[in-house]
PDB file of N, CA and C in Angstrom:
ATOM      1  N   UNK A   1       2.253  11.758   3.803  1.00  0.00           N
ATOM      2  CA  UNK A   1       3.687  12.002   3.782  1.00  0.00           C
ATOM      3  C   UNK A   1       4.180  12.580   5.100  1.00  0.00           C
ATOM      4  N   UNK A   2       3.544  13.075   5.697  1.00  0.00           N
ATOM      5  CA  UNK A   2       4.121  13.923   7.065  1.00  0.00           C
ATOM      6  C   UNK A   2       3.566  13.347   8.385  1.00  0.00           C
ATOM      7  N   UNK A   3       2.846  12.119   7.834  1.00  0.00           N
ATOM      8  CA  UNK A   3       2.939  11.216   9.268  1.00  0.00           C
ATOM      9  C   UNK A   3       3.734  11.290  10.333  1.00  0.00           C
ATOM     10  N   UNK A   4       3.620  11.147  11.255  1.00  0.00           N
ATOM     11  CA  UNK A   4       4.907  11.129  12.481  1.00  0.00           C
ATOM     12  C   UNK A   4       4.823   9.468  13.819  1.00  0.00           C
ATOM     13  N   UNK A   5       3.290   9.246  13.411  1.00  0.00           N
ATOM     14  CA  UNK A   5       2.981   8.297  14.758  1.00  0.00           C
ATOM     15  C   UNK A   5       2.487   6.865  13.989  1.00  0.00           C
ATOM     16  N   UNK A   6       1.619   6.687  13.009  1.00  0.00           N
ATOM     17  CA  UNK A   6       1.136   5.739  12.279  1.00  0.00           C
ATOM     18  C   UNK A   6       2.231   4.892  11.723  1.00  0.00           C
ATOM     19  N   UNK A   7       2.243   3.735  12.113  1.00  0.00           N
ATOM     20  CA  UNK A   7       3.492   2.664  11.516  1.00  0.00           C
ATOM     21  C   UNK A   7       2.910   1.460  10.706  1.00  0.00           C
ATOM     22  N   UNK A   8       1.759   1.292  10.931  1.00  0.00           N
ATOM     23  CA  UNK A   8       1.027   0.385  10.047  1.00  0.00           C
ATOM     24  C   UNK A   8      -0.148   0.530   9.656  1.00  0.00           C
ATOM     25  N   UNK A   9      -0.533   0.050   8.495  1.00  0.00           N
ATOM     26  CA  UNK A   9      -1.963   0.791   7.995  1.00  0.00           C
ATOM     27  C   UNK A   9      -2.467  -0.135   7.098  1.00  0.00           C
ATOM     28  N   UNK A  10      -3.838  -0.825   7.564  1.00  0.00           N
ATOM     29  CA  UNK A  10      -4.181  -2.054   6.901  1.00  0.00           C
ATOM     30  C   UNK A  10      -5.706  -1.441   5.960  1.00  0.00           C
ATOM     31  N   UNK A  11      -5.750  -1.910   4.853  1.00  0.00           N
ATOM     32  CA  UNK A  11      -6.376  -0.972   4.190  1.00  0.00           C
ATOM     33  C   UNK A  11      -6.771  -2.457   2.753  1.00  0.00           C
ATOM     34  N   UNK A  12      -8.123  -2.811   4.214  1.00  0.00           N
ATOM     35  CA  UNK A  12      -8.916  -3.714   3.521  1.00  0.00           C
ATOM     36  C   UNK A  12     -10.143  -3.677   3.175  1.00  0.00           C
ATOM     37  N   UNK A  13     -10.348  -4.976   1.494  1.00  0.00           N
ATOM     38  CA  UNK A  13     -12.133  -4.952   1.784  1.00  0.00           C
ATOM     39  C   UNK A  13     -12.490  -3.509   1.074  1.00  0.00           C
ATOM     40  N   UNK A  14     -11.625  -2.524   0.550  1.00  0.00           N
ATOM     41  CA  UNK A  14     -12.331  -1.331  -0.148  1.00  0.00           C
ATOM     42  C   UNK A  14     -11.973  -1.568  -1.774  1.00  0.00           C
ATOM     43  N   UNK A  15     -12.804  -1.743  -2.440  1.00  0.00           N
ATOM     44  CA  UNK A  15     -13.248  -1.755  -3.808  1.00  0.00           C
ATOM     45  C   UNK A  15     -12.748  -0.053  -4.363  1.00  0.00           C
ATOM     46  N   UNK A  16     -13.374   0.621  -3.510  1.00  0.00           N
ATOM     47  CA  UNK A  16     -12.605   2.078  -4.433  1.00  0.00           C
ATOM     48  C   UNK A  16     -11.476   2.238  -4.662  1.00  0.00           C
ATOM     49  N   UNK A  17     -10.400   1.534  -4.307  1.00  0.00           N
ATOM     50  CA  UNK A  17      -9.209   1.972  -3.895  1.00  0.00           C
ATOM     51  C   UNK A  17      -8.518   1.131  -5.200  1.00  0.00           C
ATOM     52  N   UNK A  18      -8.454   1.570  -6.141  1.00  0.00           N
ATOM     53  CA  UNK A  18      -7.654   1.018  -6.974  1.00  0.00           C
ATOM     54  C   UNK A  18      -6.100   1.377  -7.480  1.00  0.00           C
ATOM     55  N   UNK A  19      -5.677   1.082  -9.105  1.00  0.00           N
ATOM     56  CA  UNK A  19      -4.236   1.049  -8.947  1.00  0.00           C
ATOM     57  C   UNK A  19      -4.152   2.749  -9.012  1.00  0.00           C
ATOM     58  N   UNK A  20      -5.166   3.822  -9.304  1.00  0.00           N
ATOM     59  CA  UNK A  20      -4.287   4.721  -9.103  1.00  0.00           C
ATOM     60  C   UNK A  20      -4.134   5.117  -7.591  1.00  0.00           C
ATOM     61  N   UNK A  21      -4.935   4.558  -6.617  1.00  0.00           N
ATOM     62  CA  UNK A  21      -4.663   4.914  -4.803  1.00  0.00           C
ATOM     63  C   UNK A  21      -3.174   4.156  -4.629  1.00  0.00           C
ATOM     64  N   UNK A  22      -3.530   2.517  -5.140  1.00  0.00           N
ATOM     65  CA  UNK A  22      -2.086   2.283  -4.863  1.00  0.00           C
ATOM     66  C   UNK A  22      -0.585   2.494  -4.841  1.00  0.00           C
ATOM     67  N   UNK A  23      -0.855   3.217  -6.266  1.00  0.00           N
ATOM     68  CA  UNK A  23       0.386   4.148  -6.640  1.00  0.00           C
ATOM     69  C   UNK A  23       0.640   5.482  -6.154  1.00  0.00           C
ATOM     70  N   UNK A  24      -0.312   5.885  -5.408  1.00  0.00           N
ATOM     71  CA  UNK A  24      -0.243   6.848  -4.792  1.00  0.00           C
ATOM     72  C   UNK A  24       0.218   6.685  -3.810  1.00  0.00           C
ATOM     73  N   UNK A  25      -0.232   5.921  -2.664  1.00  0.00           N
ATOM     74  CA  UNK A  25       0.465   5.201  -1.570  1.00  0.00           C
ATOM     75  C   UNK A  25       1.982   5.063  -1.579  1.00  0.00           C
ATOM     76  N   UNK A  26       2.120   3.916  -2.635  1.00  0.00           N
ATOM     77  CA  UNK A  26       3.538   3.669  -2.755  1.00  0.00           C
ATOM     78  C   UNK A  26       4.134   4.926  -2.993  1.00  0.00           C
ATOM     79  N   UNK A  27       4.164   5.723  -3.651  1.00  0.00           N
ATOM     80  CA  UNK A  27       4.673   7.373  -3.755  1.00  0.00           C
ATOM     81  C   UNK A  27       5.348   7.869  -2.453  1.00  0.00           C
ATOM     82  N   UNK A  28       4.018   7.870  -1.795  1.00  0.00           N
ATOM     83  CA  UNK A  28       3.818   8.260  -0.462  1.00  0.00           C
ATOM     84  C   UNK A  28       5.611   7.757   0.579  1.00  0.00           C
ATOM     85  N   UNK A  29       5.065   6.792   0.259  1.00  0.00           N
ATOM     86  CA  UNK A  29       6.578   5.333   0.879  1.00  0.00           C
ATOM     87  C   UNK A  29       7.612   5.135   0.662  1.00  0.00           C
ATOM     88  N   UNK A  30       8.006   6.454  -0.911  1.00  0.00           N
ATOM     89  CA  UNK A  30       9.112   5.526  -1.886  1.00  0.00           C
ATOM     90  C   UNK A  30       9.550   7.034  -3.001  1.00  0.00           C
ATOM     91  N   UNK A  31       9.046   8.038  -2.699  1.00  0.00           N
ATOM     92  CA  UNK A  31       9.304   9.218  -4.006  1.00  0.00           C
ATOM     93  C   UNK A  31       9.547  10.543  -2.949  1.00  0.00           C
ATOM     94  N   UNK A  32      10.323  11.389  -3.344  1.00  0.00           N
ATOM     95  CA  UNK A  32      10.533  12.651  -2.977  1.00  0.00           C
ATOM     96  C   UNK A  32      11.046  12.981  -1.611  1.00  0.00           C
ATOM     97  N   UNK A  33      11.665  14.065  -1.231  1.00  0.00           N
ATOM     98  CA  UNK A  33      12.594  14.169  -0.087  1.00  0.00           C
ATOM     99  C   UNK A  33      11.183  14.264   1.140  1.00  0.00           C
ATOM    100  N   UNK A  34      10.599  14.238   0.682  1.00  0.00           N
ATOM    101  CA  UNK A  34       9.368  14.108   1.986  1.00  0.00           C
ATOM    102  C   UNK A  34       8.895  12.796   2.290  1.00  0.00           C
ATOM    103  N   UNK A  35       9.340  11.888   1.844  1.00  0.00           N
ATOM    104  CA  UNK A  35       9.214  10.173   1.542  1.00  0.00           C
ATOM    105  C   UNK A  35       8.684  10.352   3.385  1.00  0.00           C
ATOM    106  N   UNK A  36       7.715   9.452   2.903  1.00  0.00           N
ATOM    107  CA  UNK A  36       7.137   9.008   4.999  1.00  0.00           C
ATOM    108  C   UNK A  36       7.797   7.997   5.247  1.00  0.00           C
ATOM    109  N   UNK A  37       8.772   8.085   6.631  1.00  0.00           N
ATOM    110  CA  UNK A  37       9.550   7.036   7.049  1.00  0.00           C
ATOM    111  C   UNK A  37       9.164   6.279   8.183  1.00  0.00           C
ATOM    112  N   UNK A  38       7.985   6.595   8.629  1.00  0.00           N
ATOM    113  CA  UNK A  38       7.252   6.433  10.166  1.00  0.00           C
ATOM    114  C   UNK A  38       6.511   5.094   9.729  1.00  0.00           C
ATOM    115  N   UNK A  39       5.788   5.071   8.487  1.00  0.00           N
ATOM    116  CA  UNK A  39       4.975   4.396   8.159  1.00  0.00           C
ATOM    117  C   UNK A  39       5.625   2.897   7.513  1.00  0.00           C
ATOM    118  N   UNK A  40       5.507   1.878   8.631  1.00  0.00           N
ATOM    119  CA  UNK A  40       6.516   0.791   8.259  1.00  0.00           C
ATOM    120  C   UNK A  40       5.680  -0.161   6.965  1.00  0.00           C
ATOM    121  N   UNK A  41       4.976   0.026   7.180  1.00  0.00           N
ATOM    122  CA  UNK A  41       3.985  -1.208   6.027  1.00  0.00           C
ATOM    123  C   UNK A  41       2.544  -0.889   5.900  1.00  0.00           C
ATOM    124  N   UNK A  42       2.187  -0.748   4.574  1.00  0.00           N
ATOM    125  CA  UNK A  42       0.462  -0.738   4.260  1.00  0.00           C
ATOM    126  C   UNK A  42      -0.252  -2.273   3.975  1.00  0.00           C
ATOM    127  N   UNK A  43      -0.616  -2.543   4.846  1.00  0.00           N
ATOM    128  CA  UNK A  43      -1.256  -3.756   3.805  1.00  0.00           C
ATOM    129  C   UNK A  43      -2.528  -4.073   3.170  1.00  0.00           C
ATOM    130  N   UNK A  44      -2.508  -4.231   2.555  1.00  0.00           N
ATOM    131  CA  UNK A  44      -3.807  -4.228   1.737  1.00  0.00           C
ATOM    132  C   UNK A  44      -4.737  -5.398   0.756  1.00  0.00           C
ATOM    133  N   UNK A  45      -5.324  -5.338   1.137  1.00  0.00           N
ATOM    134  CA  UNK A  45      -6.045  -6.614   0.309  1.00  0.00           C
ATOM    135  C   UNK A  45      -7.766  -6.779   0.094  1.00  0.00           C
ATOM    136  N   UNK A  46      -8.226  -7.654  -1.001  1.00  0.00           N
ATOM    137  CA  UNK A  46      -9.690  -6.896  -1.157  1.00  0.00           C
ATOM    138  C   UNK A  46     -10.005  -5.853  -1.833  1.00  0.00           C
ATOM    139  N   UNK A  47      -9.111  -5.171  -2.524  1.00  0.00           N
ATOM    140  CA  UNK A  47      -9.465  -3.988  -3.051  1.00  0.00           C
ATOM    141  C   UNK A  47      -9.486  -4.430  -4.972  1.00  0.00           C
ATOM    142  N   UNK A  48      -9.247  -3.298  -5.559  1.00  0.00           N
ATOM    143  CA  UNK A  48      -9.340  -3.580  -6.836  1.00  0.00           C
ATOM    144  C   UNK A  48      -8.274  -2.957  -7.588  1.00  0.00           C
ATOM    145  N   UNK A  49      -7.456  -4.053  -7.344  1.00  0.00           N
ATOM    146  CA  UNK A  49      -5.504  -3.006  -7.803  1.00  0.00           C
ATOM    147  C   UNK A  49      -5.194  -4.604  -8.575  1.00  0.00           C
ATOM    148  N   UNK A  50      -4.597  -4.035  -9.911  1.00  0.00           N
ATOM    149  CA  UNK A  50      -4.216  -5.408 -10.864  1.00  0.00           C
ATOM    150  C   UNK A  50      -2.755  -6.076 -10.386  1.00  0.00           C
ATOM    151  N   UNK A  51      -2.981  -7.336 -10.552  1.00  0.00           N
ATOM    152  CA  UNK A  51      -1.680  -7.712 -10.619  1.00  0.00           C
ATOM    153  C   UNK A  51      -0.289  -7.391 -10.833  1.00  0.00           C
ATOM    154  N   UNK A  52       0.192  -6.720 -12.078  1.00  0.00           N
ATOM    155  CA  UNK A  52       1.005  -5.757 -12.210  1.00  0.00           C
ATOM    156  C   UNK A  52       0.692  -4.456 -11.532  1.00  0.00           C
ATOM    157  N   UNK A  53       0.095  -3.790 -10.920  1.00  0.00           N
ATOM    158  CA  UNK A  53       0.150  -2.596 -10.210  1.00  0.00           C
ATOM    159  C   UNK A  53       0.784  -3.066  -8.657  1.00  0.00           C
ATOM    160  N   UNK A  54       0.119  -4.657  -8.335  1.00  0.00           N
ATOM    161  CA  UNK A  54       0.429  -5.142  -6.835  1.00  0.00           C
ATOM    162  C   UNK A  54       1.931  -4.741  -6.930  1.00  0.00           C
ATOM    163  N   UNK A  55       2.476  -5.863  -8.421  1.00  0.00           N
ATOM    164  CA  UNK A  55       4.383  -6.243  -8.492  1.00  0.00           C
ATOM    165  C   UNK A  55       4.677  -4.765  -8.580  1.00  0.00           C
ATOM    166  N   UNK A  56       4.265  -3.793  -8.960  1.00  0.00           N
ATOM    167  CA  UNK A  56       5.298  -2.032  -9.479  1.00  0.00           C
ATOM    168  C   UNK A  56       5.345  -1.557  -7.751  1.00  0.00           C
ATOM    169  N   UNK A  57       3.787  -1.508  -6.910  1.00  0.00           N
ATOM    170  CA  UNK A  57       3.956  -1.114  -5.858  1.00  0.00           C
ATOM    171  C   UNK A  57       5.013  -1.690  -4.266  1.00  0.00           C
ATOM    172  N   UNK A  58       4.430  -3.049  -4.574  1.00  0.00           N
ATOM    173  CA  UNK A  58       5.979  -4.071  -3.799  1.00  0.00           C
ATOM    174  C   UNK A  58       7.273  -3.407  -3.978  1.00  0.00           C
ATOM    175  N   UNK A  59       7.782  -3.388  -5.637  1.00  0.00           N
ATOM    176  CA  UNK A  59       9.274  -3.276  -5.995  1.00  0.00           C
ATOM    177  C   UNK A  59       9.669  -2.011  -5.327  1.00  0.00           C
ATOM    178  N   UNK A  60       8.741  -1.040  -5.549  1.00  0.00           N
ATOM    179  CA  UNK A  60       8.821   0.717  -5.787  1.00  0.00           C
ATOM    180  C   UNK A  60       9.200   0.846  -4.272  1.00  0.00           C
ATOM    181  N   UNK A  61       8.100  -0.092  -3.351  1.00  0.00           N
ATOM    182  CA  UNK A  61       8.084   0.359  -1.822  1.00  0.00           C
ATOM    183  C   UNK A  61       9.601  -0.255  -1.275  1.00  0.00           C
ATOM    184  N   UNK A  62      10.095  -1.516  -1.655  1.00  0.00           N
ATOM    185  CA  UNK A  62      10.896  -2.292  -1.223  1.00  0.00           C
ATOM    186  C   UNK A  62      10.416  -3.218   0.045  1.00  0.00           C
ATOM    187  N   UNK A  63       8.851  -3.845  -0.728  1.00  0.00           N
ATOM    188  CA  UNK A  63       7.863  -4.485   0.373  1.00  0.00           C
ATOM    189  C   UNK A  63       7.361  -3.678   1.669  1.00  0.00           C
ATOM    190  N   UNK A  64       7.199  -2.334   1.359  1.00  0.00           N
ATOM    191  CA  UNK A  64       6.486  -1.235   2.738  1.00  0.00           C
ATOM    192  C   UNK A  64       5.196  -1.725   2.401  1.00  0.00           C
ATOM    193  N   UNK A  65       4.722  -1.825   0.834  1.00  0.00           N
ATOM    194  CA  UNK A  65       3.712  -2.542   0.736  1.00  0.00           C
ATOM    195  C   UNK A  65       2.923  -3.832   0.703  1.00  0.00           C
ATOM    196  N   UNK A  66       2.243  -4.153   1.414  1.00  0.00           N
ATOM    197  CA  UNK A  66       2.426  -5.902   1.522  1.00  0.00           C
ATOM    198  C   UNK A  66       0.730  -6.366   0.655  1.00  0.00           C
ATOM    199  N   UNK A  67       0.592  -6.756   0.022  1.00  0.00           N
ATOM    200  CA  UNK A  67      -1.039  -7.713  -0.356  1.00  0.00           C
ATOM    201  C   UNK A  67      -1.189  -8.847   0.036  1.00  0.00           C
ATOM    202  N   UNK A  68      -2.418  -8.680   0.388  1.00  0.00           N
ATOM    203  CA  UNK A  68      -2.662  -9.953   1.471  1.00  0.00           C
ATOM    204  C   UNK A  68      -3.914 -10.744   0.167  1.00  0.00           C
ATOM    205  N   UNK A  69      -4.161 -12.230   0.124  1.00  0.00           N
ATOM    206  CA  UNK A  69      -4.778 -13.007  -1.186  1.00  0.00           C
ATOM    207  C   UNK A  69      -6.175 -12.792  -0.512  1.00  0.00           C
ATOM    208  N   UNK A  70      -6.613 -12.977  -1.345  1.00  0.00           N
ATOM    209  CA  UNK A  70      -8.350 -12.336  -0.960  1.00  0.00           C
ATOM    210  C   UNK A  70      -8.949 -13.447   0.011  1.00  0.00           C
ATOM    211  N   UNK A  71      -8.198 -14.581  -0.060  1.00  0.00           N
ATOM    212  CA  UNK A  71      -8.841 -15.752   1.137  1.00  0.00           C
ATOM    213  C   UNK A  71      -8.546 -15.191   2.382  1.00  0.00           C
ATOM    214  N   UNK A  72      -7.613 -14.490   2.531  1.00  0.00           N
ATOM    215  CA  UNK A  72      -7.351 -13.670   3.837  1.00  0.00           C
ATOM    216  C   UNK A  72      -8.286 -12.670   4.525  1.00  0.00           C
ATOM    217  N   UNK A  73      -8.576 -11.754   2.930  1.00  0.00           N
ATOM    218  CA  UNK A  73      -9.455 -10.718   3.467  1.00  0.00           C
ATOM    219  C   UNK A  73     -10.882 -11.402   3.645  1.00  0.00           C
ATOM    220  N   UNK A  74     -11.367 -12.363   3.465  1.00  0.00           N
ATOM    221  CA  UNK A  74     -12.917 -13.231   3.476  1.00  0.00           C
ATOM    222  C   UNK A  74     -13.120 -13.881   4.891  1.00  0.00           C
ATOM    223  N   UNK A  75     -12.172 -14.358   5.280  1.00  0.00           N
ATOM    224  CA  UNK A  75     -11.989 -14.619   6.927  1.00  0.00           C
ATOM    225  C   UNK A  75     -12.571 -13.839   7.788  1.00  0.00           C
TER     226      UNK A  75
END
């Protein structure tokens, strides 16, 4: 939340990171007067976040969050 320099943050290929990191993230992007405004987009892909957690975190962020299809992250 108190980022100041980080504007993008690609956050691939990790299996731990599921829907409750994601929702945390989006939080991070999208909840409370401390909302991080520095941080233009997370993207993420490869990890283990459900389908409906991808669509809540997109809507919530207003696309700060982006998922990339796993043929991307295999490249």
């Amino acid at each position: 939340r108190s980022n100041s320099k980080l504007q993008s943050l690609w956050v691939l290929g990790n299996r731990e990171i599921g829907d409750a990191g994601a929702r945390s993230l989006a939080a991070a992007l999208s909840e409370g007067s401390d909302v991080n405004a520095t941080l233009d987009r997370i993207y993420m892909g490869g990890n283990s976040i459900s389908s409906e957690c991808e669509a809540e975190c997109v809507r919530k962020t207003n696309g700060r969050i982006v998922f990339l299809p796993d043929e991307f992250i295999d490249m």
